[in-house]
N, C-alpha and C. Protein backbone atom coordinates (compact mmCIF):
# COMPACT_ATOMS: atom_id res chain seq x y z
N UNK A 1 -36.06 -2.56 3.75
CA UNK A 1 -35.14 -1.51 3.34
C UNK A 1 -34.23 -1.13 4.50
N UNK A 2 -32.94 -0.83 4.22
CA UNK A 2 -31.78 -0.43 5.25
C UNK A 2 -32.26 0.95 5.88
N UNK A 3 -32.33 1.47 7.08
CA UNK A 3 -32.46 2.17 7.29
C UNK A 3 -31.35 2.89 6.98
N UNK A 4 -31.44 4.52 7.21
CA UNK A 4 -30.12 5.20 6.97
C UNK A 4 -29.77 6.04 8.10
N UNK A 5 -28.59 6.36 8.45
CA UNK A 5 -27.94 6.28 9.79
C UNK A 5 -28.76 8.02 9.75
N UNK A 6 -28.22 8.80 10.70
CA UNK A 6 -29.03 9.87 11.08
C UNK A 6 -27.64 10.76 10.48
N UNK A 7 -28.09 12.22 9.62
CA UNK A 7 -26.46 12.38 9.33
C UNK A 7 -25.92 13.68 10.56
N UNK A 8 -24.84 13.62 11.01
CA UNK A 8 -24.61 14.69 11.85
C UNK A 8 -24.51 15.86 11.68
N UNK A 9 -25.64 16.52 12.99
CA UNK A 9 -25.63 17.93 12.42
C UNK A 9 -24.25 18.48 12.66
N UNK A 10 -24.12 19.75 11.94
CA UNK A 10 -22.79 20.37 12.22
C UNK A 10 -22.52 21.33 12.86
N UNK A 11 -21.42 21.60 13.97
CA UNK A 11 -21.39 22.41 15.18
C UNK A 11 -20.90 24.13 14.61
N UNK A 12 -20.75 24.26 13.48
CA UNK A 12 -20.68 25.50 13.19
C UNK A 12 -22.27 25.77 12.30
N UNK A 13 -22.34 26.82 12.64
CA UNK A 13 -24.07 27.61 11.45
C UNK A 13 -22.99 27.31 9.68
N UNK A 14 -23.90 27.55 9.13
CA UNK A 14 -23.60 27.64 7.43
C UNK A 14 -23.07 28.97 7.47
N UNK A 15 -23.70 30.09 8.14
CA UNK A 15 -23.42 30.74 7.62
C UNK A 15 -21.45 31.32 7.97
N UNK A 16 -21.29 30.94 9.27
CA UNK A 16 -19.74 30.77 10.03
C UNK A 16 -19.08 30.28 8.86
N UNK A 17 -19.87 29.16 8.17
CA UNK A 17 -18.69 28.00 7.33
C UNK A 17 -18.33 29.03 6.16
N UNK A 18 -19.39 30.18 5.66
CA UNK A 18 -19.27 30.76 4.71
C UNK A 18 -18.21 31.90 4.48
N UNK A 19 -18.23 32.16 5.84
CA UNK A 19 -17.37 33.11 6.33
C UNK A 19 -15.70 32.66 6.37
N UNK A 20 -16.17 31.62 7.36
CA UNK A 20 -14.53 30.69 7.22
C UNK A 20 -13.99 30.70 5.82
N UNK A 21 -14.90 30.27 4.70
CA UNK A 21 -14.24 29.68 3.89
C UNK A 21 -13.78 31.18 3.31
N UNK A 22 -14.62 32.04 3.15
CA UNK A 22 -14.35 33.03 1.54
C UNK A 22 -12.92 34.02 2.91
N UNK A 23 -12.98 33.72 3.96
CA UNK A 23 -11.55 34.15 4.58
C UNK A 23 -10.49 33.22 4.17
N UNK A 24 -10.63 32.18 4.01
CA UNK A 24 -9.24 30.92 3.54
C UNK A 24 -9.53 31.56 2.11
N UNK A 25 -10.04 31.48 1.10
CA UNK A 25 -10.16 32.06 -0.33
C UNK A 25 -9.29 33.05 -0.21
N UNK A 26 -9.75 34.10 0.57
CA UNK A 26 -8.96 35.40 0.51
C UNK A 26 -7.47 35.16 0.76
N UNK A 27 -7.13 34.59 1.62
CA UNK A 27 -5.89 34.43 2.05
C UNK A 27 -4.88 33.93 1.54
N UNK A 28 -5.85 32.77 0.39
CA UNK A 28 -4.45 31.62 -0.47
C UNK A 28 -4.59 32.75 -1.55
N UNK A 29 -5.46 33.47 -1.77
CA UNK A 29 -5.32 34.45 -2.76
C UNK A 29 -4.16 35.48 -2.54
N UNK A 30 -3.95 35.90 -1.81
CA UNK A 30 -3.07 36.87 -1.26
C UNK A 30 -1.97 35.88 -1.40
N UNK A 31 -1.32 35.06 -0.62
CA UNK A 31 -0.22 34.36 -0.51
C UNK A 31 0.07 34.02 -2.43
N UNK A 32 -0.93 33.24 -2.96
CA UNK A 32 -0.74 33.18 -4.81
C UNK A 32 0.11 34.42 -5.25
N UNK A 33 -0.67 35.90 -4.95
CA UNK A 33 0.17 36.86 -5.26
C UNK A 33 1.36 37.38 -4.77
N UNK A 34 1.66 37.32 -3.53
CA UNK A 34 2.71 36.91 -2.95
C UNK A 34 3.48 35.70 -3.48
N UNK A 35 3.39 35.11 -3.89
CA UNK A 35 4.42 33.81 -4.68
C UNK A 35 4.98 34.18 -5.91
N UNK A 36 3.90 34.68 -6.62
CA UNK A 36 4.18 35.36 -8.13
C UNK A 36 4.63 36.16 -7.94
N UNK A 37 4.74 37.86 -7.16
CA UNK A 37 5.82 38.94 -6.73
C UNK A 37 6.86 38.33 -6.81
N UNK A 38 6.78 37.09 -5.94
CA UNK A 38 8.49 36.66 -5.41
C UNK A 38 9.44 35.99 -6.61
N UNK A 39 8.62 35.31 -7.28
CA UNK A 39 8.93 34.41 -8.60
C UNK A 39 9.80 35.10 -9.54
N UNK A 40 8.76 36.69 -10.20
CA UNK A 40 9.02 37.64 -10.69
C UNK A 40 10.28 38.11 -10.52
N UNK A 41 10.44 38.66 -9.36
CA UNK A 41 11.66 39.04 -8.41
C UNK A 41 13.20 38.08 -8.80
N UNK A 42 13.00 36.82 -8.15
CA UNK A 42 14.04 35.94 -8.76
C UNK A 42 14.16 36.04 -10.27
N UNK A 43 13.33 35.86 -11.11
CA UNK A 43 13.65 35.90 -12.62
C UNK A 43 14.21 36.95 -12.62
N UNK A 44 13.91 38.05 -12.08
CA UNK A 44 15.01 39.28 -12.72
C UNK A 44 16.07 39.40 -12.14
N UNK A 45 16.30 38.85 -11.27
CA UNK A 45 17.33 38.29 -10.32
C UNK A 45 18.46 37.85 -11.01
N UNK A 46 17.76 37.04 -11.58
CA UNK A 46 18.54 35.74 -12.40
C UNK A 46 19.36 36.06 -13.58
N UNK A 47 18.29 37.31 -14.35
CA UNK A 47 18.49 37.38 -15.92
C UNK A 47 19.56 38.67 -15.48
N UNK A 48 19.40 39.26 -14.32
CA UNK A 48 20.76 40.11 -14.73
C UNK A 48 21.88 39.65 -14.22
N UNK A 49 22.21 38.60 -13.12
CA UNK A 49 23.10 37.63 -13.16
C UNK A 49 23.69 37.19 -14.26
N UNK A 50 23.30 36.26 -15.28
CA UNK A 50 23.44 35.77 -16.38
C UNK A 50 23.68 36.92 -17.51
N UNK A 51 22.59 37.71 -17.93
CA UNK A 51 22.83 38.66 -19.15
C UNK A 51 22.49 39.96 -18.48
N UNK A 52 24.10 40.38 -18.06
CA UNK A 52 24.02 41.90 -18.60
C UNK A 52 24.02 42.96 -18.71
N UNK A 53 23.63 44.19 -19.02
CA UNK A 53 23.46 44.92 -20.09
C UNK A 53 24.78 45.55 -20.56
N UNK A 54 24.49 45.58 -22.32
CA UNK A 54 25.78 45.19 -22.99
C UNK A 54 25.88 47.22 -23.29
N UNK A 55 27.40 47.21 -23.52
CA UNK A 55 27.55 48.55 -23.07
C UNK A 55 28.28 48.84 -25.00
N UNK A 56 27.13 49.27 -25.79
CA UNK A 56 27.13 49.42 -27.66
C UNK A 56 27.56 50.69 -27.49
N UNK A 57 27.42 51.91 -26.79
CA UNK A 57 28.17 53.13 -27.31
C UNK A 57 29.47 53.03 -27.80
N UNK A 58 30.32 52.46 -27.05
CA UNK A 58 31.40 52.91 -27.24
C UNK A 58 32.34 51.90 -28.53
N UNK A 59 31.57 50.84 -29.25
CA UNK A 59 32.36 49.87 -29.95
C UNK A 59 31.92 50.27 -31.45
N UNK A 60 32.77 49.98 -31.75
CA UNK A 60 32.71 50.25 -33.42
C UNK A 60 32.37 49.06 -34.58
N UNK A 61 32.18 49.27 -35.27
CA UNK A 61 30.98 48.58 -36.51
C UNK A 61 31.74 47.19 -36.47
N UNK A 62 32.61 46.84 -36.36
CA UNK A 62 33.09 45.39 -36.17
C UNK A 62 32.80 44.70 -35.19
N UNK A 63 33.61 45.72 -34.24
CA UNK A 63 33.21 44.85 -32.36
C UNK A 63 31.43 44.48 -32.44
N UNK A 64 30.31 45.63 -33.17
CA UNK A 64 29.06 45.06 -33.20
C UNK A 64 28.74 44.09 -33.99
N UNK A 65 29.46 43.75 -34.74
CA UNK A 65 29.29 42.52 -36.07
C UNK A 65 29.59 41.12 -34.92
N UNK A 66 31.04 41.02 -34.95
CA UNK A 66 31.61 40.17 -33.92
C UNK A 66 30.71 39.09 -32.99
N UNK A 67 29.93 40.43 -31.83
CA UNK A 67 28.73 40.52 -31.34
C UNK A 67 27.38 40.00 -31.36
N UNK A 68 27.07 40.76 -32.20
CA UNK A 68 25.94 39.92 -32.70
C UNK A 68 26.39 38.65 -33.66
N UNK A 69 27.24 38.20 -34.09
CA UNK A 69 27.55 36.67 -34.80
C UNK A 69 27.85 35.57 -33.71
N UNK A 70 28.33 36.19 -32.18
CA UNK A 70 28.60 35.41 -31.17
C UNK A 70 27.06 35.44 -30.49
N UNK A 71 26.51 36.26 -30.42
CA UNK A 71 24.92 35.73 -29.77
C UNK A 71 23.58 35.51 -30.73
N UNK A 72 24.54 35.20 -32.19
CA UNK A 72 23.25 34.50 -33.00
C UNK A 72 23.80 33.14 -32.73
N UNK A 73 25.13 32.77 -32.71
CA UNK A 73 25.50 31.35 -32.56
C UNK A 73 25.11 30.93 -31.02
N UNK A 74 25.08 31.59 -29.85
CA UNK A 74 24.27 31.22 -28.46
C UNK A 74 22.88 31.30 -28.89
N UNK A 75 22.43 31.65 -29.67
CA UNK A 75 20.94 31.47 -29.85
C UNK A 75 20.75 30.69 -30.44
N UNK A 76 21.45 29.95 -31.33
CA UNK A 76 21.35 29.04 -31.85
C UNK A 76 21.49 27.43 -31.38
N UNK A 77 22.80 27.74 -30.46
CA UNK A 77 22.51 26.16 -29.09
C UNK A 77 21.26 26.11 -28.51
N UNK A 78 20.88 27.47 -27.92
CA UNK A 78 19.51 27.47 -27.06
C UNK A 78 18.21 26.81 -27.87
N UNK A 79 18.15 27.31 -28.82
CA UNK A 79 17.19 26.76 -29.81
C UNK A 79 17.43 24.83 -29.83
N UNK A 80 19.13 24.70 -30.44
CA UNK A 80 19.23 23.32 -30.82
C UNK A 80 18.56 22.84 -29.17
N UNK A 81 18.94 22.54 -27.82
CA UNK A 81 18.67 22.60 -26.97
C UNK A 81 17.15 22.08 -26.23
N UNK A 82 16.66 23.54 -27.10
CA UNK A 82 15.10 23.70 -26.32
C UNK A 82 14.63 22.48 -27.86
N UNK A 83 14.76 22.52 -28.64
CA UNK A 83 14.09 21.32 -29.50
C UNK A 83 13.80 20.08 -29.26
N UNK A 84 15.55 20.01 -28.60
CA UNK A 84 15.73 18.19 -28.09
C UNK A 84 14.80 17.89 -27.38
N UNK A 85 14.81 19.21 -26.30
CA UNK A 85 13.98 18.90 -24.48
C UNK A 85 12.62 18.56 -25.64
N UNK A 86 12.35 19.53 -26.04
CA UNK A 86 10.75 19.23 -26.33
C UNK A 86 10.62 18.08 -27.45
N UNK A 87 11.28 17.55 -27.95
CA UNK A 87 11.52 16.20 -28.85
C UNK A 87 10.98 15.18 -27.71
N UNK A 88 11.98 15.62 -26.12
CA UNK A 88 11.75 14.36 -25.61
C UNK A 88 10.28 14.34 -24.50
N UNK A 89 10.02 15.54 -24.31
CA UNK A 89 8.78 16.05 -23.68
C UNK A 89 7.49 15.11 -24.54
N UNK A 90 7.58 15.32 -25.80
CA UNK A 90 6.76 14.71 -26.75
C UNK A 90 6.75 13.60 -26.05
N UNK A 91 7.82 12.70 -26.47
CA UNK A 91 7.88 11.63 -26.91
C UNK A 91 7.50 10.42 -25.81
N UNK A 92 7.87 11.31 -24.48
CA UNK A 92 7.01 11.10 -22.85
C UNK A 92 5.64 11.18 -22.39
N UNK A 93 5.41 12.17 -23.71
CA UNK A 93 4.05 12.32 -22.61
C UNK A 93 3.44 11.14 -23.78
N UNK A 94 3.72 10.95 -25.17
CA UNK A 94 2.98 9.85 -25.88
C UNK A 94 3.04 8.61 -25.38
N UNK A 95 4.57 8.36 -24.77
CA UNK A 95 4.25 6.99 -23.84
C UNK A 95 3.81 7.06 -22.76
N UNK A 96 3.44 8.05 -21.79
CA UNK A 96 2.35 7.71 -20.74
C UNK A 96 1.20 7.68 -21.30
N UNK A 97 0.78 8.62 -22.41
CA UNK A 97 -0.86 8.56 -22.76
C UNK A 97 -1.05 6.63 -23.22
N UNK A 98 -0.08 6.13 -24.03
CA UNK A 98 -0.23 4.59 -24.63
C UNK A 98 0.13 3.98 -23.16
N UNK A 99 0.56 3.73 -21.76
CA UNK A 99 0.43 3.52 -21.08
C UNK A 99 -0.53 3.29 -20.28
N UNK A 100 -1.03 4.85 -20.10
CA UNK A 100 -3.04 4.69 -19.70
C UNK A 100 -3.66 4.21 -20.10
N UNK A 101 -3.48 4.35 -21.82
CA UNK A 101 -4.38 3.42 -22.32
C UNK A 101 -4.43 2.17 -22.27
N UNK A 102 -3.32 1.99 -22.03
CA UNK A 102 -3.05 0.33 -21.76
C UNK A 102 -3.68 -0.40 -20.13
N UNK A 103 -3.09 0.10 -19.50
CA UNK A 103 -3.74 0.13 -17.89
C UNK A 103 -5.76 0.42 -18.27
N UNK A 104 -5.61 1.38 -18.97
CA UNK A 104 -7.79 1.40 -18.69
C UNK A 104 -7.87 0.07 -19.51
N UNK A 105 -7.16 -0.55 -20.68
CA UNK A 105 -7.66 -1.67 -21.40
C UNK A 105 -7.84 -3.00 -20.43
N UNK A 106 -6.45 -3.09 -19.48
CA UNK A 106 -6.54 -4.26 -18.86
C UNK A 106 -7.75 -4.08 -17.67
N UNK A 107 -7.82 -3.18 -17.20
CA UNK A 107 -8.78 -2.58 -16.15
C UNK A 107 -10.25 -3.52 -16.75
N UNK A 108 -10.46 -3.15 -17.75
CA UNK A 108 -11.77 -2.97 -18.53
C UNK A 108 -11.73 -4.56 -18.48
N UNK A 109 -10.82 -5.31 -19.35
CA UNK A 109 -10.70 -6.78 -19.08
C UNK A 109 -11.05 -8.11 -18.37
N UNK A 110 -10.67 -7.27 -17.23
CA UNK A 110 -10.42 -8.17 -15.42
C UNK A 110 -11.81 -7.69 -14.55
N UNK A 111 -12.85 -8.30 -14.59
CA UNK A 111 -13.66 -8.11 -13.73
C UNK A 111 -12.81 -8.67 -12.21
N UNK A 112 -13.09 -6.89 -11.05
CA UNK A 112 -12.14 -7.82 -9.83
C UNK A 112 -13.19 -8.55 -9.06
N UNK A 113 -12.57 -9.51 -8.53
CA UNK A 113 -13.81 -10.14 -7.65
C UNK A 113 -13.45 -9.48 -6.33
N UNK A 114 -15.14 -10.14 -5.94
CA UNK A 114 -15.06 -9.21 -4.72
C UNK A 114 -14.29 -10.31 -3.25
N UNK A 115 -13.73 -9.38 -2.74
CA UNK A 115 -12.28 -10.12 -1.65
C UNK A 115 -13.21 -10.54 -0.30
N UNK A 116 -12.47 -11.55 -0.21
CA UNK A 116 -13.01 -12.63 1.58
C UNK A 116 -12.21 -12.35 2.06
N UNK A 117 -12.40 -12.96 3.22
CA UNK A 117 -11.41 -13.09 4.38
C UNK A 117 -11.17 -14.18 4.43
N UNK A 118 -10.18 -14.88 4.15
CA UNK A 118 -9.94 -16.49 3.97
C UNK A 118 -8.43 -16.76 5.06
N UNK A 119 -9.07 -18.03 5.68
CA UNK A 119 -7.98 -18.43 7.26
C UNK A 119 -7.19 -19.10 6.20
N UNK A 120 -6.11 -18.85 6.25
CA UNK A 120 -4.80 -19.91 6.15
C UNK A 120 -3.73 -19.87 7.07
N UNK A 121 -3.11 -21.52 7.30
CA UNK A 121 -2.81 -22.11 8.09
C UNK A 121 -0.78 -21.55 8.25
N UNK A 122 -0.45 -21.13 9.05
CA UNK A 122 1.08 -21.20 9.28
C UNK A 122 1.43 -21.68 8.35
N UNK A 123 1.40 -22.75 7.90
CA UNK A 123 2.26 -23.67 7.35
C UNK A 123 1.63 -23.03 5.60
N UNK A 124 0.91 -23.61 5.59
CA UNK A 124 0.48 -22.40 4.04
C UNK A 124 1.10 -21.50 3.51
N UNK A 125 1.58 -20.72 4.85
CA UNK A 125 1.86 -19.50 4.10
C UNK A 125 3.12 -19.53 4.39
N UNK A 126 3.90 -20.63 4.89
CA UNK A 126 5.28 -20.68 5.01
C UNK A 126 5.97 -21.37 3.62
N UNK A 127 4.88 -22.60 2.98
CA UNK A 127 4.59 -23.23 2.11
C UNK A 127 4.92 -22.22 0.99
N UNK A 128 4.27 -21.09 0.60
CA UNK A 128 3.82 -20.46 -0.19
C UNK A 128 5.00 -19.41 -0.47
N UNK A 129 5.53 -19.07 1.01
CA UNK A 129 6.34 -18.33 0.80
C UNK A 129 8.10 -19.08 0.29
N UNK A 130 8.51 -20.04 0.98
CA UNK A 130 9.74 -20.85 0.39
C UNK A 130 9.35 -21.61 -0.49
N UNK A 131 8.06 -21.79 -0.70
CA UNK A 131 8.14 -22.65 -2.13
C UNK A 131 8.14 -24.12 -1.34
N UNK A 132 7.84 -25.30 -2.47
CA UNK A 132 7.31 -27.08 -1.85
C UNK A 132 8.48 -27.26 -1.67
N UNK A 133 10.08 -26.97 -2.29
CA UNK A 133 10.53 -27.60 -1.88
C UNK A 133 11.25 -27.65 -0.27
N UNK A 134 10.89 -27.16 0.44
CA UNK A 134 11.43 -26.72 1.90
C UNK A 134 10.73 -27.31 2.85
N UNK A 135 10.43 -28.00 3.65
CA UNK A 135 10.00 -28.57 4.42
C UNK A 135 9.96 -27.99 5.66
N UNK A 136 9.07 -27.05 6.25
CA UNK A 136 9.32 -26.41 7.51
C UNK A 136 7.52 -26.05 7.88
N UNK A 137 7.41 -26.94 9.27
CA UNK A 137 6.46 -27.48 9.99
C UNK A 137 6.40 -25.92 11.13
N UNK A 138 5.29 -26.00 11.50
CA UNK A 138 5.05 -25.19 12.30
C UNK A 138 4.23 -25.52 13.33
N UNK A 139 3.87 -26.85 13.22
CA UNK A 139 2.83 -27.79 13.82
C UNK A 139 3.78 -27.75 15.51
N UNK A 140 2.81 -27.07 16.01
CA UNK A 140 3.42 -26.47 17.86
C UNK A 140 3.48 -27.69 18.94
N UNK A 141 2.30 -28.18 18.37
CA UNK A 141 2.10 -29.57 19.44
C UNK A 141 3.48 -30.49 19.07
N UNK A 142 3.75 -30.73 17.68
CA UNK A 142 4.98 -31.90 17.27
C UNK A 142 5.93 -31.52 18.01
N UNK A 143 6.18 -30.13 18.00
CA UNK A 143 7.67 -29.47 18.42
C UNK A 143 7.52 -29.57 20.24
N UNK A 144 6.40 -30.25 20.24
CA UNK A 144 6.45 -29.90 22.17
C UNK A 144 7.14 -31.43 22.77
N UNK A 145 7.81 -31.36 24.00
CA UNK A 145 8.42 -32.47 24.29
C UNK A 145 7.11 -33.45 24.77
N UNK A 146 7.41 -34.44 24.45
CA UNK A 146 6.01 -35.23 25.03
C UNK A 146 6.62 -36.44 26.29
N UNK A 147 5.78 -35.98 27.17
CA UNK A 147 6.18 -36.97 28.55
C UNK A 147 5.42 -38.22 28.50
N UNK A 148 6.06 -39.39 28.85
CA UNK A 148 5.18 -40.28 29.00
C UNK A 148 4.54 -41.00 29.73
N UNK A 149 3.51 -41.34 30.27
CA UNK A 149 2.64 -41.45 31.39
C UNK A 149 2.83 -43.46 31.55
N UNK A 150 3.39 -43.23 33.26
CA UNK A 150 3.43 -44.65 33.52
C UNK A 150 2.11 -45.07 32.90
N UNK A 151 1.97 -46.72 32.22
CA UNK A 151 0.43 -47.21 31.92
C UNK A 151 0.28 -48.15 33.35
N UNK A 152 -0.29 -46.77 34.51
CA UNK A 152 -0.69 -47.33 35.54
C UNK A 152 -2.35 -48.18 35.23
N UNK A 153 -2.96 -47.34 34.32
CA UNK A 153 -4.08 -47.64 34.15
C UNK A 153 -4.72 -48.82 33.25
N UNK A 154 -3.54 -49.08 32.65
CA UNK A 154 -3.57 -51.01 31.89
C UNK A 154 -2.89 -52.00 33.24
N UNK A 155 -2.36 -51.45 33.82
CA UNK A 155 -2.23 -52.85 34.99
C UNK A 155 -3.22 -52.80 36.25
N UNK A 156 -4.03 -51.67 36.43
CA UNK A 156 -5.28 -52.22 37.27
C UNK A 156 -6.18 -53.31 36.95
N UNK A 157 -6.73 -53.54 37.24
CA UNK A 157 -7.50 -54.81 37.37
C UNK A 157 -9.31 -54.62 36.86
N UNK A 158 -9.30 -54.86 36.26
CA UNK A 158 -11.18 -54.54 35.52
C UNK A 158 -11.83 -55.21 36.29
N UNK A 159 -11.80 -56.20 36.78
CA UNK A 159 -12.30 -57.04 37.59
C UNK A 159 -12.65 -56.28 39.05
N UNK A 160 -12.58 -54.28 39.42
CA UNK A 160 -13.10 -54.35 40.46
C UNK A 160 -14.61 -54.18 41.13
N UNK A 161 -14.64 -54.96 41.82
CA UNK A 161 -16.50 -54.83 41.91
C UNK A 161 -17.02 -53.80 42.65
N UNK A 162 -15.98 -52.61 43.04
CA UNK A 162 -16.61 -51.37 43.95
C UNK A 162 -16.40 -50.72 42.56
N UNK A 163 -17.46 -49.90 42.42
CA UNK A 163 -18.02 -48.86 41.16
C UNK A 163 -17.02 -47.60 41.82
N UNK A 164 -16.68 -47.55 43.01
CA UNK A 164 -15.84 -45.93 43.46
C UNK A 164 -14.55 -46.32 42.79
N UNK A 165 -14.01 -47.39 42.67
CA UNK A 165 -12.66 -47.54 42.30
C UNK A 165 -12.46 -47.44 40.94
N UNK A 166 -13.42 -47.73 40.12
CA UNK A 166 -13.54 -48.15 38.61
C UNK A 166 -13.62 -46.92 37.89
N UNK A 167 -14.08 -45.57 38.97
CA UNK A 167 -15.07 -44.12 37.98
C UNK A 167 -13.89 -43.85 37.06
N UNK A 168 -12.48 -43.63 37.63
CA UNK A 168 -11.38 -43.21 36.60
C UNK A 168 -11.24 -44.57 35.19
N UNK A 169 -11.58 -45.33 35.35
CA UNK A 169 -11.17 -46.56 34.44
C UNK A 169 -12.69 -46.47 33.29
N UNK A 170 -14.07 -45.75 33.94
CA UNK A 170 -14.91 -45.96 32.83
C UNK A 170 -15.01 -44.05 32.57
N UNK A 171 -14.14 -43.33 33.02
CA UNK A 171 -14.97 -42.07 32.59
C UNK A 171 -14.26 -42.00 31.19
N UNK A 172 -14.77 -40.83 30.27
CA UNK A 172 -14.44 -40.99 28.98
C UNK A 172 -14.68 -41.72 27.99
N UNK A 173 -14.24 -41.72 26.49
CA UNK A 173 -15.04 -42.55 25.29
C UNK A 173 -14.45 -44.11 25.92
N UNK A 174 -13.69 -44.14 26.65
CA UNK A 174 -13.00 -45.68 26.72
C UNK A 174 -13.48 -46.18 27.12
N UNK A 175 -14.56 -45.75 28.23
CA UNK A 175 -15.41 -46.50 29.95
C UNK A 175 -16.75 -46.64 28.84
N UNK A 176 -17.17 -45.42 27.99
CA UNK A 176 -18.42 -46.10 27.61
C UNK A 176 -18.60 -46.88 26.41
N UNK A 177 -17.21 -46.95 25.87
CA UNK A 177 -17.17 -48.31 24.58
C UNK A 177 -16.81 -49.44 25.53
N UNK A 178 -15.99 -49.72 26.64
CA UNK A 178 -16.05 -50.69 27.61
C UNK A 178 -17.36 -50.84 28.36
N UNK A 179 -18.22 -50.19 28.32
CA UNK A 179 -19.97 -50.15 28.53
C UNK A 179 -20.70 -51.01 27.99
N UNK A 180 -20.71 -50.11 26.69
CA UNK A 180 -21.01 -50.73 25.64
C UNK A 180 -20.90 -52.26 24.38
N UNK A 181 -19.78 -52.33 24.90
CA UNK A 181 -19.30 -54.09 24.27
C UNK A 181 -19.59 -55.26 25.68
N UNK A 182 -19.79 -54.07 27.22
CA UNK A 182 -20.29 -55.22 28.06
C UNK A 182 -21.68 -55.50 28.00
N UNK A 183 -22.53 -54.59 27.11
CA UNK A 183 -24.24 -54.83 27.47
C UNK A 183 -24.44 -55.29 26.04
N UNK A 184 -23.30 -55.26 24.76
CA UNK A 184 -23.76 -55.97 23.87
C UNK A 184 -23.26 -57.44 23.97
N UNK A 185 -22.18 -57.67 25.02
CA UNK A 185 -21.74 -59.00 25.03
C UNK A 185 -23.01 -60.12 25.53
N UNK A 186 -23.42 -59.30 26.84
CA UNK A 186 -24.47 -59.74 27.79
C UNK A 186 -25.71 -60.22 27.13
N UNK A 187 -26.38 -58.96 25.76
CA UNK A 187 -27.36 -59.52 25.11
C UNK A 187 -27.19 -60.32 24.34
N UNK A 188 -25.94 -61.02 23.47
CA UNK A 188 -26.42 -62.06 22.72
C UNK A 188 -25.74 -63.35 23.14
């Protein structure tokens, strides 16, 4: 069984944390009411900006007809208005709900597998990214200039019989397959 890590104690008491917290409580509480005062404030702000107050003493039975036939017809845009919005409020929130539902269906579908860490190569992902038909190498060694080494070491002479002169000519796979084809020549 896994052991389980040790959990850390915590540098304040419970009872500090209790304190802390119901002081943050108190405080977003206060500021909440403070937001709503202020809210309040602007709306009435607003509404006597916009409407008002209409001054009926002094107009006579027409000017009030007039009146009220001009702010049943503004009440009547507001209405046409507030219908549309909420026509289209509807009609939004039904295509996100068939949306979710659509997203939890495919969810439900697709078992995800669980993710590796997988090496791919420069070229892979250069591959992958322009697509086969592009041809672009990343291979570092091709792109390096390559010098070429006099073949001092094919015109020495195999034939030398001091072993100090020969160590560069047998060290490596070359000296011991040249070893090797001399002790299988020898045995048969």
């Amino acid at each position: 069984m896994p052991e389980k890590a040790p959990e850390r104690k915590s540098k304040i008491s419970a009872s500090r944390k209790l304190m802390l917290k119901s002081l943050m409580v108190a405080k977003a509480k206060e500021e909440l009411e403070q937001e709503m005062e202020e809210k309040e404030e602007q709306k009435a702000m607003y509404l006597n900006e916009k409407a008002p107050p209409i001054q009926t003493s002094s107009m006579s039975l027409a000017d009030l007809q007039t009146l009220c036939e001009e702010l049943h017809a503004k009440i009547d845009v507001v209405d046409e208005e507030r219908y549309d919005i909420e026509a289209k409020v509807l009609h939004n929130t039904r295509e996100i709900k068939d949306l979710n539902i659509k997203v939890l269906d495919l969810r439900g579908k697709f078992k995800r597998p669980n993710l590796r860490r997988v090496r791919v190569s420069a070229d892979a992902i250069l591959r992958s990214l322009l697509g086969s038909k592009h041809k672009v190498s990343l291979d570092l060694r091709a792109n390096l200039k390559s010098v070429k080494k006099e073949d001092t070491e094919k015109e020495k002479t195999v034939e030398v019989s001091d072993w100090r002169k020969n160590v560069e000519a047998m060290s490596g796979m070359e000296g011991r397959k040249k070893m090797f084809d001399a002790a299988k020549g020898a045995n048969q």
